[in-house]
N, C-alpha and C. Protein backbone atom coordinates (compact mmCIF):
# COMPACT_ATOMS: atom_id res chain seq x y z
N UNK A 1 -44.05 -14.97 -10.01
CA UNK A 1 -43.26 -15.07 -8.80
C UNK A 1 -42.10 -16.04 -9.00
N UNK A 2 -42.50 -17.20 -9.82
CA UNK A 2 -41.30 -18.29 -9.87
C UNK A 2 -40.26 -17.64 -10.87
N UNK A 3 -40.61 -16.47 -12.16
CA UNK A 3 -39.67 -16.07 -13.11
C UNK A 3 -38.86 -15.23 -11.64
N UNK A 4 -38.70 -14.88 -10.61
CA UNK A 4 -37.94 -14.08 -10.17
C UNK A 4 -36.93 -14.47 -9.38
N UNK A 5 -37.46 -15.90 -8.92
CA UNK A 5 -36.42 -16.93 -8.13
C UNK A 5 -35.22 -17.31 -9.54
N UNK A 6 -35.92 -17.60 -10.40
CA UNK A 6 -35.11 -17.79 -11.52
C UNK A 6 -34.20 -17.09 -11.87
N UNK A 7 -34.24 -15.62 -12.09
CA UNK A 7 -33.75 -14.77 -12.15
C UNK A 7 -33.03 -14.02 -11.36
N UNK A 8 -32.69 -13.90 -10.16
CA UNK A 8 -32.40 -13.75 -8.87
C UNK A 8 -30.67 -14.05 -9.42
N UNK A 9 -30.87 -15.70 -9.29
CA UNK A 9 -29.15 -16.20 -9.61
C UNK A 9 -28.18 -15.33 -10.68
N UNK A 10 -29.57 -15.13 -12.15
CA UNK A 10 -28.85 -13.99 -12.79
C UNK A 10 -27.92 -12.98 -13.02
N UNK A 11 -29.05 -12.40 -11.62
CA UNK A 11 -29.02 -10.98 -11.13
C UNK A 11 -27.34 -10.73 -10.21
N UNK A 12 -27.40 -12.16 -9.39
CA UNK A 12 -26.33 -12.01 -8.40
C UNK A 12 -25.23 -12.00 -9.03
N UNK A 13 -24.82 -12.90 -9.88
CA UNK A 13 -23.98 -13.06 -10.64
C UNK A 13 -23.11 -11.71 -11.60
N UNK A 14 -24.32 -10.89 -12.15
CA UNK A 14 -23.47 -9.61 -13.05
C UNK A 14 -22.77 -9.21 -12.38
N UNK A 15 -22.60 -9.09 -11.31
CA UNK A 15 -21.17 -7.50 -11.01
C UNK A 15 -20.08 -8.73 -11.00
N UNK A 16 -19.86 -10.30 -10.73
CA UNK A 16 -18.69 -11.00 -10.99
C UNK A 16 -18.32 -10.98 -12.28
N UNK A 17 -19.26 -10.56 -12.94
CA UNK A 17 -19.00 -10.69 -14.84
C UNK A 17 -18.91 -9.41 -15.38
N UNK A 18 -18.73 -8.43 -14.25
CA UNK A 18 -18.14 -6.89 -14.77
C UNK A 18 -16.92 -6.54 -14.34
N UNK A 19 -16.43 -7.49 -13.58
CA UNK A 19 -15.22 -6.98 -13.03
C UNK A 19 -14.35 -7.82 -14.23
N UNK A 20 -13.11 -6.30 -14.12
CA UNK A 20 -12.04 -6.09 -15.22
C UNK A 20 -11.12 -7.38 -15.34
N UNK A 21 -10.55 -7.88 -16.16
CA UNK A 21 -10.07 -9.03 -16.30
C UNK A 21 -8.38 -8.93 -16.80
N UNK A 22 -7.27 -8.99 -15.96
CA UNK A 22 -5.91 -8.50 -16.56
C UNK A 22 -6.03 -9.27 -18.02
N UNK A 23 -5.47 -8.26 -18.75
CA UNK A 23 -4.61 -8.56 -20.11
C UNK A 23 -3.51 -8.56 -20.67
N UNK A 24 -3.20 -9.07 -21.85
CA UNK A 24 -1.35 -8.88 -21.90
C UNK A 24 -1.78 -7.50 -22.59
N UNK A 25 -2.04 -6.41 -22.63
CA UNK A 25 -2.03 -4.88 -22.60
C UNK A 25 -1.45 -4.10 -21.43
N UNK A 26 -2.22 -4.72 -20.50
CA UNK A 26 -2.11 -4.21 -18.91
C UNK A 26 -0.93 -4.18 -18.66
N UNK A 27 0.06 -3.20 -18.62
CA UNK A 27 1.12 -2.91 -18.08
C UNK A 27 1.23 -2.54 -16.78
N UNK A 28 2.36 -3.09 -15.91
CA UNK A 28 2.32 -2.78 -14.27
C UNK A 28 4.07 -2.18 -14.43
N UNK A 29 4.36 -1.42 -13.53
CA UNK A 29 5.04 -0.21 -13.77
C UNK A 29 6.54 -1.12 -13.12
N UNK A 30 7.45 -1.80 -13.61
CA UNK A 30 8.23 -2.44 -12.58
C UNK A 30 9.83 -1.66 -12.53
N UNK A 31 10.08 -1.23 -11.25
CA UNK A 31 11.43 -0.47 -11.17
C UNK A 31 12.40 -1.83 -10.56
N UNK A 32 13.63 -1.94 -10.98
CA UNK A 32 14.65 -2.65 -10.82
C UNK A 32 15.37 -1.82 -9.80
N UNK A 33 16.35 -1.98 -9.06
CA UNK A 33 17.56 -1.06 -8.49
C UNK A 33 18.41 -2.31 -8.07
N UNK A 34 19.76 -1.89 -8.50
CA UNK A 34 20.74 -2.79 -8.06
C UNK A 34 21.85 -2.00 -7.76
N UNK A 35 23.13 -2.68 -7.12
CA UNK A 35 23.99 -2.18 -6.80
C UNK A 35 23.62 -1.88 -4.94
N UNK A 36 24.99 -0.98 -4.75
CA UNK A 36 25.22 -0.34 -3.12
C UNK A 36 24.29 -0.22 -2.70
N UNK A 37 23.08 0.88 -3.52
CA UNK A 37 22.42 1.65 -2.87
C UNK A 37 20.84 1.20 -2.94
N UNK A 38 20.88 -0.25 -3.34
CA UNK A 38 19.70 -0.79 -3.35
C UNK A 38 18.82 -0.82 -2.30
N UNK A 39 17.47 -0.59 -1.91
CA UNK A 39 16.47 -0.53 -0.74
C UNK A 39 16.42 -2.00 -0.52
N UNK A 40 16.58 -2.33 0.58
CA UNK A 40 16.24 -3.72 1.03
C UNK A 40 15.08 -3.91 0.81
N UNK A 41 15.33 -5.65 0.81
CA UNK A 41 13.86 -6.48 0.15
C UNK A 41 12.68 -6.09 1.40
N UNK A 42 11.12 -6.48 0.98
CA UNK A 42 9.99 -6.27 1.32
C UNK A 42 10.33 -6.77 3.05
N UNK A 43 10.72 -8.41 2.64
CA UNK A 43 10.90 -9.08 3.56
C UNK A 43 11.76 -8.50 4.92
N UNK A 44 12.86 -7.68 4.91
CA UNK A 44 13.41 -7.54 5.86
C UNK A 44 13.17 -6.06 6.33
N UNK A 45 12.21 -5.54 5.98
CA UNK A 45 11.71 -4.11 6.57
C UNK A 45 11.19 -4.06 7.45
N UNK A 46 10.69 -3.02 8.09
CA UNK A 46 9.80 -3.16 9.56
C UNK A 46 8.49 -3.71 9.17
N UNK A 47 7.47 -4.59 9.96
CA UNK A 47 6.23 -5.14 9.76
C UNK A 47 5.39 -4.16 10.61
N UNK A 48 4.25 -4.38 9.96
CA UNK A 48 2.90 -3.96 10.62
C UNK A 48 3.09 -4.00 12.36
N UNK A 49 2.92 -3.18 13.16
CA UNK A 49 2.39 -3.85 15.15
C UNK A 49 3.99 -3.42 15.67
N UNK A 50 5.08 -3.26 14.77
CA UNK A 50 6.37 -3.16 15.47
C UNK A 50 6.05 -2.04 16.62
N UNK A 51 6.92 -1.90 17.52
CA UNK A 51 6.82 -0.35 17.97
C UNK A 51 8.00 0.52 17.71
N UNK A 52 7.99 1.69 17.95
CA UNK A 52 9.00 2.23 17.67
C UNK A 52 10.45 1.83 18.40
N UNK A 53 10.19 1.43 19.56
CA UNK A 53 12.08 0.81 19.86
C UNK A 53 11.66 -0.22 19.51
N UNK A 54 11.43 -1.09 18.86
CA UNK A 54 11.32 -2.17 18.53
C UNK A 54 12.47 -1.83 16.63
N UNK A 55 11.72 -0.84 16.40
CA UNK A 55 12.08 -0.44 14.92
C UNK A 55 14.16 -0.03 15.19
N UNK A 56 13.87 1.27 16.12
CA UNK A 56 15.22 1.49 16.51
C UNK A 56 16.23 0.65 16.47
N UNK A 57 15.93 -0.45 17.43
CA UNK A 57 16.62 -1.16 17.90
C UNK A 57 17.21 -2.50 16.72
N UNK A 58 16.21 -2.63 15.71
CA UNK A 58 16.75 -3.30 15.13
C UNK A 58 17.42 -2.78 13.70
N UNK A 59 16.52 -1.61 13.24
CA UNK A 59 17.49 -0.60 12.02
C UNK A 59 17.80 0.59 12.16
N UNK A 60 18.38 0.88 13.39
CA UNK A 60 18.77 2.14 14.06
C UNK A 60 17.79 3.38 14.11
N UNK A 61 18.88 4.22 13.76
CA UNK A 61 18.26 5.83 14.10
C UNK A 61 17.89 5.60 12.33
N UNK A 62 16.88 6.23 12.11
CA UNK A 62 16.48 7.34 11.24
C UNK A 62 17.35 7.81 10.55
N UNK A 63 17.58 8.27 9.35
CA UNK A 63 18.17 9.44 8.77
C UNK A 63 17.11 10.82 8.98
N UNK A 64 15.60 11.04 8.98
CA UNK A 64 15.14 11.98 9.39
C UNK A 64 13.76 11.37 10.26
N UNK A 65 13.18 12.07 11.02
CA UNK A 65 12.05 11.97 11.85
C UNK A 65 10.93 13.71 11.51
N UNK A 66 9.54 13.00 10.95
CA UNK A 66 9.01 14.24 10.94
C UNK A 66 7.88 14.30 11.90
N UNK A 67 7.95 15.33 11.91
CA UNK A 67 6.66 15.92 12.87
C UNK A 67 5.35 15.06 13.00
N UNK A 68 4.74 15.00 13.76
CA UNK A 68 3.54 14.38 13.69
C UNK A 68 2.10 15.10 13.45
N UNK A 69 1.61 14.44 12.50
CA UNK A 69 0.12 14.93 12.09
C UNK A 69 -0.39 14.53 12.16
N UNK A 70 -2.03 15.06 12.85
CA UNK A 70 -2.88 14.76 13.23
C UNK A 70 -3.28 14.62 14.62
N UNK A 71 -3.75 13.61 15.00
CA UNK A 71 -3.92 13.34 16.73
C UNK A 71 -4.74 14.60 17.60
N UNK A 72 -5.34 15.15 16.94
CA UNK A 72 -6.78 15.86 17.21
C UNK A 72 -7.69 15.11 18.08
N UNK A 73 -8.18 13.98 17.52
CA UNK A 73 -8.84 13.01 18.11
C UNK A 73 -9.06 11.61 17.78
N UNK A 74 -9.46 10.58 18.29
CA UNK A 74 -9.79 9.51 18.25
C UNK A 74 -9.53 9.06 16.84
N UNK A 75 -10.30 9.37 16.02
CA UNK A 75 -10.39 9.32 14.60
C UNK A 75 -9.69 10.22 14.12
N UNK A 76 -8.78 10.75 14.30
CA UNK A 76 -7.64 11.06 13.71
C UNK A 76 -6.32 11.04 14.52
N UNK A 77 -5.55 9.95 14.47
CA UNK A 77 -4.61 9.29 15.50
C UNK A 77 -3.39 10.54 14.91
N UNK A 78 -2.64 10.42 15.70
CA UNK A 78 -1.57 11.28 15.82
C UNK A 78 -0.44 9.88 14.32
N UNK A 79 0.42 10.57 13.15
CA UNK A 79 0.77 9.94 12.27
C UNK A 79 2.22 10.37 12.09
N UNK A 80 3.10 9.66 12.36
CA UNK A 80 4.26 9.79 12.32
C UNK A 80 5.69 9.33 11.13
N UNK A 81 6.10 9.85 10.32
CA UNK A 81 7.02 9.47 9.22
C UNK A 81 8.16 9.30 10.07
N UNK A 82 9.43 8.13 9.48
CA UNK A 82 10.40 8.20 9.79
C UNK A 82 11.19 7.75 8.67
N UNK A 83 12.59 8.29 7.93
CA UNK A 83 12.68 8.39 6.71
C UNK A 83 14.18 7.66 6.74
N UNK A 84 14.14 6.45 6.78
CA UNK A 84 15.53 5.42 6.32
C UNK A 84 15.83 5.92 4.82
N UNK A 85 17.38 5.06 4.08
CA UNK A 85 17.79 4.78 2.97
C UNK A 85 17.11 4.09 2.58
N UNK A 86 16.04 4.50 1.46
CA UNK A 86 15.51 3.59 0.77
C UNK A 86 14.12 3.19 0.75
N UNK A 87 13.91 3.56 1.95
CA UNK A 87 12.36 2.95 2.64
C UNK A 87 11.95 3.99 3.40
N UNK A 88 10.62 4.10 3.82
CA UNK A 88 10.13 5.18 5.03
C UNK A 88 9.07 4.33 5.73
N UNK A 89 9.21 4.55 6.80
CA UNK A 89 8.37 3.23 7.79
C UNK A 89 6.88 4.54 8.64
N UNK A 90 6.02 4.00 7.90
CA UNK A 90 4.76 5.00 8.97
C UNK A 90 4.27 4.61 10.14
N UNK A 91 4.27 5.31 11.21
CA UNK A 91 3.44 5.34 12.48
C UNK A 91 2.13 5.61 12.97
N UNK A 92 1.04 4.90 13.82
CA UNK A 92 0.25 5.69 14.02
C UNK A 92 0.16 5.45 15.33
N UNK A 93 0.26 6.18 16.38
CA UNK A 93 1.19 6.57 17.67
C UNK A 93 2.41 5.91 17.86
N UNK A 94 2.44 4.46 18.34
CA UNK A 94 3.59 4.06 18.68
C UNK A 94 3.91 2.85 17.51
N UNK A 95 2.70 2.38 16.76
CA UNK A 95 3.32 1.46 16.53
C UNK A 95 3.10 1.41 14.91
N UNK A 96 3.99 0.50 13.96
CA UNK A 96 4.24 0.69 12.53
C UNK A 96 2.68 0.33 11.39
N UNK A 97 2.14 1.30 11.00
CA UNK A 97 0.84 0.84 9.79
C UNK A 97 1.11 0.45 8.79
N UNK A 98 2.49 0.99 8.02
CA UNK A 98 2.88 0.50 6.88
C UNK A 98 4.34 1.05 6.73
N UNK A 99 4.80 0.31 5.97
CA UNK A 99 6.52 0.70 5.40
C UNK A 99 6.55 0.65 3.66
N UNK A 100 7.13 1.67 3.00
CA UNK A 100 7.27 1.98 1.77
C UNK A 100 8.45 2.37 1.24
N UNK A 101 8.57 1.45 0.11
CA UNK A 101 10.42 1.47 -0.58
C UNK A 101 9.71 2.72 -1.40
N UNK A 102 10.58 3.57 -1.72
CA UNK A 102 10.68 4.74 -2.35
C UNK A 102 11.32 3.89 -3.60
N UNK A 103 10.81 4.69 -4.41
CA UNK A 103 10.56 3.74 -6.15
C UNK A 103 10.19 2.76 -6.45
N UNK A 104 9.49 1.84 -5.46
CA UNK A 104 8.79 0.95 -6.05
C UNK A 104 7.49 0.85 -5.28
N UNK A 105 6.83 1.63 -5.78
CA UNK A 105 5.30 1.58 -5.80
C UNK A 105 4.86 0.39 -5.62
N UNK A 106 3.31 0.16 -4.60
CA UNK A 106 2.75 -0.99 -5.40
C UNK A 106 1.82 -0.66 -6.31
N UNK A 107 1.43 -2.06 -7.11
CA UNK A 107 1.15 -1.93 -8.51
C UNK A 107 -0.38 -1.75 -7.94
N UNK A 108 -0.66 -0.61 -8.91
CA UNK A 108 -2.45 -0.24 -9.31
C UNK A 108 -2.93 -1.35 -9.59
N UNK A 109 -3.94 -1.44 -8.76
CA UNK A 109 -5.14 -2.61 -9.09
C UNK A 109 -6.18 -2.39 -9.68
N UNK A 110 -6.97 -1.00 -9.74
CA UNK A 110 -7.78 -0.45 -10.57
C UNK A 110 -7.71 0.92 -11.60
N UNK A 111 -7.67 0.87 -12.83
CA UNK A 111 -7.01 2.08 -13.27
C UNK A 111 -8.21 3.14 -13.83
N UNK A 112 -9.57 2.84 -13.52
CA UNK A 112 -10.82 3.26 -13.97
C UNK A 112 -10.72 4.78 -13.51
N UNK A 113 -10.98 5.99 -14.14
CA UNK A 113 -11.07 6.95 -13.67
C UNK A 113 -9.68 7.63 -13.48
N UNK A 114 -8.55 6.97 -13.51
CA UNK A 114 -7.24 7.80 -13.43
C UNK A 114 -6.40 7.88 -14.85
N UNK A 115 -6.03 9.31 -14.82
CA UNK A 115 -5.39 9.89 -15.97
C UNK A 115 -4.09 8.77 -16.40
N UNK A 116 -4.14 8.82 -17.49
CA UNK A 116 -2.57 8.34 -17.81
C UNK A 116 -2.63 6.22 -17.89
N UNK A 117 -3.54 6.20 -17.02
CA UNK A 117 -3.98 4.93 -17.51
C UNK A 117 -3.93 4.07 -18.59
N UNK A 118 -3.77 2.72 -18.60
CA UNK A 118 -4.02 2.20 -19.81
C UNK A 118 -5.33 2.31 -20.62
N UNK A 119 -5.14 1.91 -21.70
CA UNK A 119 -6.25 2.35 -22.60
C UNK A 119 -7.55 1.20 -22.50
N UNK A 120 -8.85 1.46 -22.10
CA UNK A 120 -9.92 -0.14 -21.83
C UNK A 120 -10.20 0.04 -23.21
C-alpha cells in the first residue's frame, strides 16, 4: 500500500514529461508584408465583445458582408463574416469572436498527426 503513495507522484508527473519541447528544428511559418497594402497590426483591429456598430463606426463599411450560417439553434449561433483589406472580423450574432489578418496565420502549436509537418 505504501509502494503506491510512492508511486502516485511518479505517475502524476509523466504526461508533464511527454509533452513536446520546441527546438531549433521547429520551424514557425513567419509572413512579413510591407508597404501600402500592409494589414494593420493585431493591436488596432476589432477585439473580442465589439458589436457590430461599434465595428462600423470605427473601421467603416466592409468591403464585403456574407451571409450568415448557422443559427438553427442555441448551440449553433447564427455566424457572420465581414471581409475588410487585409483582415476579416467574425461574428456570432451581434458581437465580434475573433478577427483574422489574411496571411498571417497563427502559429501551430501542435503538429502531431498533420501532414507536412516537421519531422519528430
Amino acid at each position: 500500500m505504501r509502494l503506491g503513495f510512492l508511486l502516485l507522484p511518479a505517475v502524476l508527473c509523466l504526461p508533464l514529461a511527454a509533452v513536446a519541447q520546441p527546438t531549433d528544428d521547429d520551424q514557425v511559418p513567419v509572413v512579413v508584408v510591407t508597404g501600402a497594402s500592409a494589414a494593420p497590426s493585431s493591436s488596432i483591429l476589432p477585439t473580442k465583445g465589439m458589436n457590430k456598430s461599434a465595428v462600423v463606426a470605427r473601421y467603416g463599411q466592409p468591403s464585403a458582408k456574407r451571409a450568415p450560417v448557422g443559427g438553427s439553434s442555441r448551440q449553433q449561433p447564427p455566424i457572420t463574416r465581414w471581409d475588410y483589406d487585409g483582415y476579416t472580423v467574425i461574428f456570432e450574432y451581434d458581437h465580434v469572436v475573433d478577427t483574422v489578418q489574411r496571411g498571417n496565420p497563427a502559429p501551430i502549436a501542435v503538429y502531431d498527426g498533420l501532414a507536412g509537418g516537421p519531422p519528430r
